[in-house]
Structure formats: structure tokens, C-alpha cells
PDB file of N, CA and C in Angstrom:
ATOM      1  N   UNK A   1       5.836 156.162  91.173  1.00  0.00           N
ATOM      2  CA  UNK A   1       5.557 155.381  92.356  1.00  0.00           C
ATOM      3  C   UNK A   1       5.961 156.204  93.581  1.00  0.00           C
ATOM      4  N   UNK A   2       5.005 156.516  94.450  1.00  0.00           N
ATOM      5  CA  UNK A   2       5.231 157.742  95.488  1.00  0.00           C
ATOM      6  C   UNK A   2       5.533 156.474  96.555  1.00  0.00           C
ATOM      7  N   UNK A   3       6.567 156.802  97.660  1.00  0.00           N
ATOM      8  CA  UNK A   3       6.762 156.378  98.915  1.00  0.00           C
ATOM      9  C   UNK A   3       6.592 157.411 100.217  1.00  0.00           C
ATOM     10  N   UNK A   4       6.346 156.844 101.401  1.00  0.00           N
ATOM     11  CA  UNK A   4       5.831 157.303 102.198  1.00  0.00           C
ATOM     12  C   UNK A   4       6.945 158.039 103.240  1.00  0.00           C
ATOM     13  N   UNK A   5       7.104 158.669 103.894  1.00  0.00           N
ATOM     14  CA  UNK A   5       8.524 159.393 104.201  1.00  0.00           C
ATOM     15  C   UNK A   5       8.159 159.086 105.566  1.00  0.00           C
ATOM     16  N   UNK A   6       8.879 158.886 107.011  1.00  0.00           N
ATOM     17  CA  UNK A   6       8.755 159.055 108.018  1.00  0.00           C
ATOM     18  C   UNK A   6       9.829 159.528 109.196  1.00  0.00           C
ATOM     19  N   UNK A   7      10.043 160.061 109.809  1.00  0.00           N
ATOM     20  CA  UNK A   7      11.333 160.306 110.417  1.00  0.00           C
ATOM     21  C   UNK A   7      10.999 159.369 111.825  1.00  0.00           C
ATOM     22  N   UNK A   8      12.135 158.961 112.691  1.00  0.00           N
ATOM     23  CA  UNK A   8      12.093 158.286 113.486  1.00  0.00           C
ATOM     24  C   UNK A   8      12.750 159.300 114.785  1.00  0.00           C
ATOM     25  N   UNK A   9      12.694 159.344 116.503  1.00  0.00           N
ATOM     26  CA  UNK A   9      12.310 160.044 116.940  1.00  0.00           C
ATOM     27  C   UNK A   9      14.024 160.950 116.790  1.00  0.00           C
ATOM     28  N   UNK A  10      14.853 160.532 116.654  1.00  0.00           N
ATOM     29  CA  UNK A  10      16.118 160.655 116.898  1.00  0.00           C
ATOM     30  C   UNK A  10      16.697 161.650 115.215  1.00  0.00           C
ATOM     31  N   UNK A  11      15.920 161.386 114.282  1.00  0.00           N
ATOM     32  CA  UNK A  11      16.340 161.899 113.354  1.00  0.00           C
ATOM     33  C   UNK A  11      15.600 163.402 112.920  1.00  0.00           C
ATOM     34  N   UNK A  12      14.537 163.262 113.627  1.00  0.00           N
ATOM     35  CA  UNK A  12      13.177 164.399 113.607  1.00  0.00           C
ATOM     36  C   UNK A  12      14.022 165.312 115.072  1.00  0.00           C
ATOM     37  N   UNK A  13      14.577 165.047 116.009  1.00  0.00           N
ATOM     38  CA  UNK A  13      15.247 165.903 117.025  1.00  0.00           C
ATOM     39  C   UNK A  13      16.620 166.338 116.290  1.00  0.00           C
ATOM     40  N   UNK A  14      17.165 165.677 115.637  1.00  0.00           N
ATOM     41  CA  UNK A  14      18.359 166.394 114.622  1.00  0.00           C
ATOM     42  C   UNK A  14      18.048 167.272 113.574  1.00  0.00           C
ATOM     43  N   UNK A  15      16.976 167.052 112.858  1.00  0.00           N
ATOM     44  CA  UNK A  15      16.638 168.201 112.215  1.00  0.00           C
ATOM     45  C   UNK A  15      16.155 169.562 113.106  1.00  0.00           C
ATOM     46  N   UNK A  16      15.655 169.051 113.999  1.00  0.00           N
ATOM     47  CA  UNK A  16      15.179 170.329 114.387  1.00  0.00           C
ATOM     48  C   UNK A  16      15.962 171.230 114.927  1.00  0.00           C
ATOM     49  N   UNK A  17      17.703 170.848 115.016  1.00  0.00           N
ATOM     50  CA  UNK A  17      18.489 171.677 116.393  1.00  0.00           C
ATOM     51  C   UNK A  17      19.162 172.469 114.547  1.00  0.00           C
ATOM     52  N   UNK A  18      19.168 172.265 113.189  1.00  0.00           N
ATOM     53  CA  UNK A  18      19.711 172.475 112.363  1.00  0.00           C
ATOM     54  C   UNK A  18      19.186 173.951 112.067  1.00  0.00           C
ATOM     55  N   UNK A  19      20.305 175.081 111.658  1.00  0.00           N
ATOM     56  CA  UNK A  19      20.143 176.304 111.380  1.00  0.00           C
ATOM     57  C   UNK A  19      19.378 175.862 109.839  1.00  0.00           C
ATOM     58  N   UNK A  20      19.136 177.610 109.528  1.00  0.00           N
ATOM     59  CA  UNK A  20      18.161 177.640 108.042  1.00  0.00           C
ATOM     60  C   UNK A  20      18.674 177.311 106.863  1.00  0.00           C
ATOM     61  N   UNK A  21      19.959 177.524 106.373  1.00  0.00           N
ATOM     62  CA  UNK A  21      20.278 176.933 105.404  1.00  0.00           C
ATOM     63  C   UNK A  21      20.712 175.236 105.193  1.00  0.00           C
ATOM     64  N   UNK A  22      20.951 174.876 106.499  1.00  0.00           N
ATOM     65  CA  UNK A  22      21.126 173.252 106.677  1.00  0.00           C
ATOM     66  C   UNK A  22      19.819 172.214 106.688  1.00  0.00           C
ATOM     67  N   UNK A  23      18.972 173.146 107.719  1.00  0.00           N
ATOM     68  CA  UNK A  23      17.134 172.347 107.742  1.00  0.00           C
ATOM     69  C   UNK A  23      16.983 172.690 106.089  1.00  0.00           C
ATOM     70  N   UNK A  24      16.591 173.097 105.271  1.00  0.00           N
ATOM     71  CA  UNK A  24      16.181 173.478 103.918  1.00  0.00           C
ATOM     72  C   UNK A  24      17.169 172.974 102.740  1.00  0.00           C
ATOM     73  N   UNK A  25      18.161 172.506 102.856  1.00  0.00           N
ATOM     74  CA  UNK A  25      18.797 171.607 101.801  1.00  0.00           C
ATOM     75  C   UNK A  25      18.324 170.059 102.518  1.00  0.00           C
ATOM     76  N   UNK A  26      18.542 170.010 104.042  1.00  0.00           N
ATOM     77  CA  UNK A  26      18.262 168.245 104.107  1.00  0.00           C
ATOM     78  C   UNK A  26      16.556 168.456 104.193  1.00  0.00           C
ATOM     79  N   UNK A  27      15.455 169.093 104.402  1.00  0.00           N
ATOM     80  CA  UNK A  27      14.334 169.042 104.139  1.00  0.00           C
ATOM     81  C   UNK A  27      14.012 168.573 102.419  1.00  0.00           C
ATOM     82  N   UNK A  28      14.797 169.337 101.508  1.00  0.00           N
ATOM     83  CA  UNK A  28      14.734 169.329 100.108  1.00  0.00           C
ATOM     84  C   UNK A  28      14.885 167.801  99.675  1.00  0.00           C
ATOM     85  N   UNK A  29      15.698 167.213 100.198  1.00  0.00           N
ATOM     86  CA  UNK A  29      16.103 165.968 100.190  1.00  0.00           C
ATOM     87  C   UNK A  29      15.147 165.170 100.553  1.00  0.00           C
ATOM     88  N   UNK A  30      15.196 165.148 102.034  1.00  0.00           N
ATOM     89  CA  UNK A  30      14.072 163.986 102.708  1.00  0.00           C
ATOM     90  C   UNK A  30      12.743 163.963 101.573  1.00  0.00           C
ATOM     91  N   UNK A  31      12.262 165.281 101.015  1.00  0.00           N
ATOM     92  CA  UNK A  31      11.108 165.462 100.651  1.00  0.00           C
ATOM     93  C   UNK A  31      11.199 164.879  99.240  1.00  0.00           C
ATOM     94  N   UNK A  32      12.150 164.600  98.453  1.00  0.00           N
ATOM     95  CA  UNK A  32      12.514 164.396  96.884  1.00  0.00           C
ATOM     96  C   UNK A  32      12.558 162.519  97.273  1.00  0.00           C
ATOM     97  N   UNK A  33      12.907 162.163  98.625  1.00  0.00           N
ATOM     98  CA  UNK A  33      13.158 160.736  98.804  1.00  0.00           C
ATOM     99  C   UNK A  33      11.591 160.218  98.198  1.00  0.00           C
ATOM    100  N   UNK A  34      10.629 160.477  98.427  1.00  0.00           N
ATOM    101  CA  UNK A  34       8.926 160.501  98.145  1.00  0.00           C
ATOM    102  C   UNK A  34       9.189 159.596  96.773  1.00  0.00           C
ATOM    103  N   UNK A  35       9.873 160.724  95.640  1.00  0.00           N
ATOM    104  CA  UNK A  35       9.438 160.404  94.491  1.00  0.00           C
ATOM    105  C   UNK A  35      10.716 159.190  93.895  1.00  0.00           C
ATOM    106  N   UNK A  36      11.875 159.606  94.104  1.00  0.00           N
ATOM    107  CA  UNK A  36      13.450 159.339  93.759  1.00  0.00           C
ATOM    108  C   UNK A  36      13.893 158.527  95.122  1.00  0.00           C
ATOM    109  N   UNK A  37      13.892 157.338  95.395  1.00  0.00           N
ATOM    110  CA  UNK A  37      14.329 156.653  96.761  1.00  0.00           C
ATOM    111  C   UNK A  37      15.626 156.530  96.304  1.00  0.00           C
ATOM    112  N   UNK A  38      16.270 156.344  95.532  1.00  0.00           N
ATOM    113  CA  UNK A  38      17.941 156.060  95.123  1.00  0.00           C
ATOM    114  C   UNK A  38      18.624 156.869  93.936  1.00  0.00           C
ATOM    115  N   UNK A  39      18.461 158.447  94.522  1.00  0.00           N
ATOM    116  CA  UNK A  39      19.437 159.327  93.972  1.00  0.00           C
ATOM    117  C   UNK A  39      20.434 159.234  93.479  1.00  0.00           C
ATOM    118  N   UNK A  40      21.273 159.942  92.298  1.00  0.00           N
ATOM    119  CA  UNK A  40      22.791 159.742  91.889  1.00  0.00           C
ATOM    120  C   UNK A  40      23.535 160.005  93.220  1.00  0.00           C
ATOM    121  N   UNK A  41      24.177 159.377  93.862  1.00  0.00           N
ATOM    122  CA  UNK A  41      25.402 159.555  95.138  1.00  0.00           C
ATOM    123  C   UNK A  41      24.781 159.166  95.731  1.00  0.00           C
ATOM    124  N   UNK A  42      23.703 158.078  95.850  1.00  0.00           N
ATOM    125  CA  UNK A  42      23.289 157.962  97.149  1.00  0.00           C
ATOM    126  C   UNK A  42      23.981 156.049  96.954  1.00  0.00           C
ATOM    127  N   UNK A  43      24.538 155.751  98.300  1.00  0.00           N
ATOM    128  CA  UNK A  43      25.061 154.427  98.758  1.00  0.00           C
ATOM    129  C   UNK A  43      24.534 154.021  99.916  1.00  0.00           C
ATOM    130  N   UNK A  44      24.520 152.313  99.128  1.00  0.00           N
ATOM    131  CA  UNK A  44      23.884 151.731  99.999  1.00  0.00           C
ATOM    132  C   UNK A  44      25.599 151.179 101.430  1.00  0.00           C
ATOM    133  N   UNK A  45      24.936 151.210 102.772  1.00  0.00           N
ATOM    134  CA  UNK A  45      25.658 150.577 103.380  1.00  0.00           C
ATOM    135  C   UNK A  45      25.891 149.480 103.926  1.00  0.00           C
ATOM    136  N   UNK A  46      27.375 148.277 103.806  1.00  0.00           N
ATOM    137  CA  UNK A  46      27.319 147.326 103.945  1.00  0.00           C
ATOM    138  C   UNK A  46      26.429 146.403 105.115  1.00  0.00           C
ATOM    139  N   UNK A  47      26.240 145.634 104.158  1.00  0.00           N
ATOM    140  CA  UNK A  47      25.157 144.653 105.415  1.00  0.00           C
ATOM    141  C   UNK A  47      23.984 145.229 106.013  1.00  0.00           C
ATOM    142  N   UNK A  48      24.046 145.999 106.521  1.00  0.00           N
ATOM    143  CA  UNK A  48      22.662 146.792 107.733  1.00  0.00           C
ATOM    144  C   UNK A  48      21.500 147.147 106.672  1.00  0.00           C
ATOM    145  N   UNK A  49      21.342 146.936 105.467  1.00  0.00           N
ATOM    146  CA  UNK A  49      20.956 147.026 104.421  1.00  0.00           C
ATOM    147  C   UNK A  49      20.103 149.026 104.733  1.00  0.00           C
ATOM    148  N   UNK A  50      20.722 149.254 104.714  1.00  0.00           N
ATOM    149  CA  UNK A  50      20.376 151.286 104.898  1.00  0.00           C
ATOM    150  C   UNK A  50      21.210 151.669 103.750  1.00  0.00           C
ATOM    151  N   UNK A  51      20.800 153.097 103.906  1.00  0.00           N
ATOM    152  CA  UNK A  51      21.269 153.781 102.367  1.00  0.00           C
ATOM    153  C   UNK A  51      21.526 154.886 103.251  1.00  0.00           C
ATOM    154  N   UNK A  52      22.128 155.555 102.072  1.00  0.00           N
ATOM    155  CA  UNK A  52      23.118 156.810 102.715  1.00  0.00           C
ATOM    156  C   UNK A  52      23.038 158.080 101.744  1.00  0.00           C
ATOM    157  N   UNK A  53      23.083 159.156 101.999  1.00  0.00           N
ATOM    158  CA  UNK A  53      23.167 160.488 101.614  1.00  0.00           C
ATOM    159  C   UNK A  53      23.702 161.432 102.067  1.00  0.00           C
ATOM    160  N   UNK A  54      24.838 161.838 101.073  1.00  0.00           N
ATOM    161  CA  UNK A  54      25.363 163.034 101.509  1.00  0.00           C
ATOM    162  C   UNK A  54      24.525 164.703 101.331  1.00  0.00           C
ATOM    163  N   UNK A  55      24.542 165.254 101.816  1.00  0.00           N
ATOM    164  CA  UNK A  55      23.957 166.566 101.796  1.00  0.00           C
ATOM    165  C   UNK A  55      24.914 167.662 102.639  1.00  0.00           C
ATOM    166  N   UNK A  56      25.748 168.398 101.920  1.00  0.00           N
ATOM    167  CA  UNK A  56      26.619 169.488 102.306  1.00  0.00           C
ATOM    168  C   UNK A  56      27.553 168.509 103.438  1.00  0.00           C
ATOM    169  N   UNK A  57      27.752 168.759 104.817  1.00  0.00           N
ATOM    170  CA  UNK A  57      28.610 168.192 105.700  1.00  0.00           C
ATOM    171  C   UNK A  57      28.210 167.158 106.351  1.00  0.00           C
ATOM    172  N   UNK A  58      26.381 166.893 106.398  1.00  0.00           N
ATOM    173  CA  UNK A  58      25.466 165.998 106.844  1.00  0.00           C
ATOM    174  C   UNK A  58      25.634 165.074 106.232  1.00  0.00           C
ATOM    175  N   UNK A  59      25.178 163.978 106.477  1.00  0.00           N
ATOM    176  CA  UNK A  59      24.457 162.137 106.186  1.00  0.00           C
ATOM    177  C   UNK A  59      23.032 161.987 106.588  1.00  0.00           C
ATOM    178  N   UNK A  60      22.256 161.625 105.665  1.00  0.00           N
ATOM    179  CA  UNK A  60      21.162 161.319 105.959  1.00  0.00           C
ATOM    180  C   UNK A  60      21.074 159.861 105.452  1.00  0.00           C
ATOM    181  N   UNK A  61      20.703 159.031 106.899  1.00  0.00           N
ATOM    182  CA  UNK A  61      20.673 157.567 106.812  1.00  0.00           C
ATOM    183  C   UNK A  61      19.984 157.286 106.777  1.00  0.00           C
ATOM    184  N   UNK A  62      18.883 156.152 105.985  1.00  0.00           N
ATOM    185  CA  UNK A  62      17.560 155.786 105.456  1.00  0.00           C
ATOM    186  C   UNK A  62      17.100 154.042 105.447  1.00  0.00           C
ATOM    187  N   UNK A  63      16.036 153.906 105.403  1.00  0.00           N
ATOM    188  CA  UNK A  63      15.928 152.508 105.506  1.00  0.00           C
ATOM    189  C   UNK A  63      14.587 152.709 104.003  1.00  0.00           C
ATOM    190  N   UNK A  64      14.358 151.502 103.462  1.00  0.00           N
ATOM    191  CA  UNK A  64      13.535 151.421 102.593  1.00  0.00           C
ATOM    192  C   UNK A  64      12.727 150.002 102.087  1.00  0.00           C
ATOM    193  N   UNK A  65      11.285 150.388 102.740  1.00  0.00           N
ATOM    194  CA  UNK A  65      10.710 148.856 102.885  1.00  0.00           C
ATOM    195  C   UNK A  65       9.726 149.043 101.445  1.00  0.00           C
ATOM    196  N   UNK A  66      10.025 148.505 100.437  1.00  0.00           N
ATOM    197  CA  UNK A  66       9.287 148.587  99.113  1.00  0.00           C
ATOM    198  C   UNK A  66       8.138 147.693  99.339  1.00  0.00           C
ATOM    199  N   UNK A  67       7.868 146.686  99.929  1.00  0.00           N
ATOM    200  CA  UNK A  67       6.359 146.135 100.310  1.00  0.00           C
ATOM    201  C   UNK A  67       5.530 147.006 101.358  1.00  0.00           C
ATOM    202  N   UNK A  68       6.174 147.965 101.944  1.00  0.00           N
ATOM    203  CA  UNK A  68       5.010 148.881 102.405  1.00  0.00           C
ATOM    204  C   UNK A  68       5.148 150.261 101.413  1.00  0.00           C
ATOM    205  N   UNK A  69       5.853 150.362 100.972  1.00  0.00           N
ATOM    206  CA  UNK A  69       6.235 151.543 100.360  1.00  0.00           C
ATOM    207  C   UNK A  69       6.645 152.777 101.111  1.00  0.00           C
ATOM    208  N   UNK A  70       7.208 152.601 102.290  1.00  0.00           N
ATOM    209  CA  UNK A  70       7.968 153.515 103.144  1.00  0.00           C
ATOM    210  C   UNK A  70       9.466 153.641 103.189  1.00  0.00           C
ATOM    211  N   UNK A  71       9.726 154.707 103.303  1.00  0.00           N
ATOM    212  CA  UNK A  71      11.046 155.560 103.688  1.00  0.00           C
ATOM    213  C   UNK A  71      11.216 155.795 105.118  1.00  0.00           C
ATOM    214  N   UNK A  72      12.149 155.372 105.982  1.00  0.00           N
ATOM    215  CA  UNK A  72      12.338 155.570 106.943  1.00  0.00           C
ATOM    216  C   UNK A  72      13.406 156.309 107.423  1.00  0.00           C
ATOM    217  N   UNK A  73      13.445 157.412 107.736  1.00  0.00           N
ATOM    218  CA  UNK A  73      15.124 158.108 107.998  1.00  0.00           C
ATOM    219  C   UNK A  73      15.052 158.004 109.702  1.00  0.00           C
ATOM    220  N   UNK A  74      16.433 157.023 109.327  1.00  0.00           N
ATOM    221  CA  UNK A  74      16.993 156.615 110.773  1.00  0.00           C
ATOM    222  C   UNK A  74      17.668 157.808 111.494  1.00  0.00           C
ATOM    223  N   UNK A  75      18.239 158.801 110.556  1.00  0.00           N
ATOM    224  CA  UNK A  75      19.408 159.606 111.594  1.00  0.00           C
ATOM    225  C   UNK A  75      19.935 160.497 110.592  1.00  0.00           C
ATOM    226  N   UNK A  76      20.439 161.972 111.199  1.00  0.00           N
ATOM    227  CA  UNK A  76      20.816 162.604 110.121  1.00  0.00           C
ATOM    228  C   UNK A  76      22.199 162.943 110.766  1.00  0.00           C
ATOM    229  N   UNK A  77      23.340 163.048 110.583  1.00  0.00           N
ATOM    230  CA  UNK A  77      24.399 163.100 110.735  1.00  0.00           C
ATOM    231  C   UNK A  77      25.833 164.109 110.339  1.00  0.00           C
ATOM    232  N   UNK A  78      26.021 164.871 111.627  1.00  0.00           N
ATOM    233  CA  UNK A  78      27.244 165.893 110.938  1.00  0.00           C
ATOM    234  C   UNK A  78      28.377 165.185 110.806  1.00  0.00           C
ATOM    235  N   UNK A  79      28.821 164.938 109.571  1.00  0.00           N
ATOM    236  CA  UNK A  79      30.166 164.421 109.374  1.00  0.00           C
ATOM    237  C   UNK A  79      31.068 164.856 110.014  1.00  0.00           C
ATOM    238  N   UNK A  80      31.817 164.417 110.778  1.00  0.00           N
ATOM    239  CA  UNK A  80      33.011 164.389 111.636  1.00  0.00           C
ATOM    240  C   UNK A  80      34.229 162.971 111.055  1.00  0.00           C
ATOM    241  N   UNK A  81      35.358 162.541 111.895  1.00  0.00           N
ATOM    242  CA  UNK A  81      35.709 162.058 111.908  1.00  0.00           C
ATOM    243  C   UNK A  81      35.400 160.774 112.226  1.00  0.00           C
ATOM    244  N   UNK A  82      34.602 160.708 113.231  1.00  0.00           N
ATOM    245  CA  UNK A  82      34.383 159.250 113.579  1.00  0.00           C
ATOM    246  C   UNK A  82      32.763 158.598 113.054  1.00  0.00           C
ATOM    247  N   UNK A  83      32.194 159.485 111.989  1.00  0.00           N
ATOM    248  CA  UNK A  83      31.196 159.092 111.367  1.00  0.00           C
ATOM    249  C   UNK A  83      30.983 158.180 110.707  1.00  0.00           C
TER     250      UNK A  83
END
């Protein structure tokens, strides 16, 4: 069952400021979301009903509407402290 991937404008401007080995592990990802929407390690977060992924120091935060069959990545995120 293939889903539809989309980035939203805020998460498509975070990938793009990302050097080559960081764009190409979270590209690998976003692109595997297609086939696999709920990876081993991937958590869902309370209430806001979004899902979560770690990838090296990043978060990639996701939404997932199974009656359209879309993937939505809200935001990709350098882990810091106040993340």
C-alpha cells in the first residue's frame, strides 16, 4: 500500500539549509515513509496525533491521513535541548 509523501513549506526550507550527509539519510527516510509509514523507533506523539522520527541528531515530524493516503512532514528538527 503506497502513500503519498508531501513536505509542508517549513519542513521543505529545513531540508534544504541541511549539508550532504544529513539531506541523504533524512531524504532516505522521508522517501521509505511511501512504503513503511510506522518504522521500528518511530513514536507516535501525545495527543497532536503526529509521529516522530529519529534520524542521526534530527526529528522528522509527520502527520498521516490513511483515508487520503498521505504523509505529511510537518517539520524536520535538530535536536537540541528544548526540542
Amino acid at each position: 500500500m503506497s502513500y503519498e509523501v508531501e513536505l509542508r513549506r517549513a519542513a521543505q526550507k529545513e531540508l534544504d539549509v541541511l549539508s550532504g550527509q544529513d539531506y541523504k539519510a533524512i531524504a532516505k527516510i522521508i522517501s521509505s515513509l511511501e512504503q513503511d509509514l510506522r518504522p521500528p523507533k518511530v513514536k507516535k506523539l501525545a495527543q497532536s496525533g503526529l509521529w516522530r522520527i529519529r534520524v542521526r541528531q534530527f526529528r522528522i515530524v509527520y502527520a498521516i491521513d490513511d483515508e487520503a493516503k498521505l504523509v505529511t512532514i510537518v517539520r524536520i528538527i535538530r535536536r537540541r535541548e528544548d526540542t
